[in-house]
C-alpha atoms as a PDB file:
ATOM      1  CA  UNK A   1     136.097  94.121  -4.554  1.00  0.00           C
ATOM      2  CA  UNK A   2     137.376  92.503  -1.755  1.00  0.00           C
ATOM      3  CA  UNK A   3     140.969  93.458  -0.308  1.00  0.00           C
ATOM      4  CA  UNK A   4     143.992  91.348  -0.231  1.00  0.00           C
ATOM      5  CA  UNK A   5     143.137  88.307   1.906  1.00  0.00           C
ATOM      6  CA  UNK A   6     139.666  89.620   2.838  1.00  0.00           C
ATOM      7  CA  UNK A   7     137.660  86.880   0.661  1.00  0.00           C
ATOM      8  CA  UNK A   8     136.396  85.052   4.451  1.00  0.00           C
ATOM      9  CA  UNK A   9     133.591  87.156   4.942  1.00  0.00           C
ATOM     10  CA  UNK A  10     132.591  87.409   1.156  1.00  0.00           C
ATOM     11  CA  UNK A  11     132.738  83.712   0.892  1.00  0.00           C
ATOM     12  CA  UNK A  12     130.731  83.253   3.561  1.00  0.00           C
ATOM     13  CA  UNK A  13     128.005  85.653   2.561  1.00  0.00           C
ATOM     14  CA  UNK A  14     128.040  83.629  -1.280  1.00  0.00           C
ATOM     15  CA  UNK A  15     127.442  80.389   0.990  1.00  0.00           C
ATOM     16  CA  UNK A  16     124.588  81.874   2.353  1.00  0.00           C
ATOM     17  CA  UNK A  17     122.805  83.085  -0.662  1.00  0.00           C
ATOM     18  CA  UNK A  18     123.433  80.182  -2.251  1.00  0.00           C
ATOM     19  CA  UNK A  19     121.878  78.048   0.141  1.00  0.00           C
ATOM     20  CA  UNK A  20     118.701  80.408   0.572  1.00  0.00           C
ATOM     21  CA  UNK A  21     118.351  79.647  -3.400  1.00  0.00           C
ATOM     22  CA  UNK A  22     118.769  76.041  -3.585  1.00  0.00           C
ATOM     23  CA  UNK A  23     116.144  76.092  -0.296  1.00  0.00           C
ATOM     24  CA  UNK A  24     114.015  79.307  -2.438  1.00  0.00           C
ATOM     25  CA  UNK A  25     113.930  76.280  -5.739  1.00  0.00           C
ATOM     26  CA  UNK A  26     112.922  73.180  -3.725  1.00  0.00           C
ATOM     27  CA  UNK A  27     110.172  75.676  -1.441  1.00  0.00           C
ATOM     28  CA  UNK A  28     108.767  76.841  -5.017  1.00  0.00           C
ATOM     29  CA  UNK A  29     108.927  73.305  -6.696  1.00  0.00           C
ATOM     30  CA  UNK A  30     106.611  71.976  -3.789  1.00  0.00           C
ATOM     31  CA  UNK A  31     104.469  75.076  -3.865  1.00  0.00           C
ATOM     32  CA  UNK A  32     103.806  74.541  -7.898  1.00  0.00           C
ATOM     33  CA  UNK A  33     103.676  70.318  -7.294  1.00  0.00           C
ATOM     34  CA  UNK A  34     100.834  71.433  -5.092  1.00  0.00           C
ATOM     35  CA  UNK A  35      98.961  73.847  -7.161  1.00  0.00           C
ATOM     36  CA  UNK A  36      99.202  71.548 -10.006  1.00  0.00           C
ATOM     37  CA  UNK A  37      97.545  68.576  -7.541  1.00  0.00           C
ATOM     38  CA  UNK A  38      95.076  71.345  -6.531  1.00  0.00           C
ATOM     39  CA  UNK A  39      93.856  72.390  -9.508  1.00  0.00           C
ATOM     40  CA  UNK A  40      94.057  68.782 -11.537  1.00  0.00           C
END
């Protein structure tokens, strides 16, 4: 766990994961939307 007062860098590094999912979500949402328009 993080130290007393050390929660900058884990912060940061949540920020950045949660980013890469929200960005993972909308990348796989278009990838389906297009398979769907492929195959229909």
């Amino acid at each position: 766990m993080a130290g007393n007062g050390n929660m900058q860098p884990h912060e940061a590094t949540y920020a950045s994961v949660i980013g890469m999912l929200k960005w993972g979500a909308v990348g796989c949402a278009i990838v389906a939307a297009l398979v769907i328009w492929l195959i229909a």
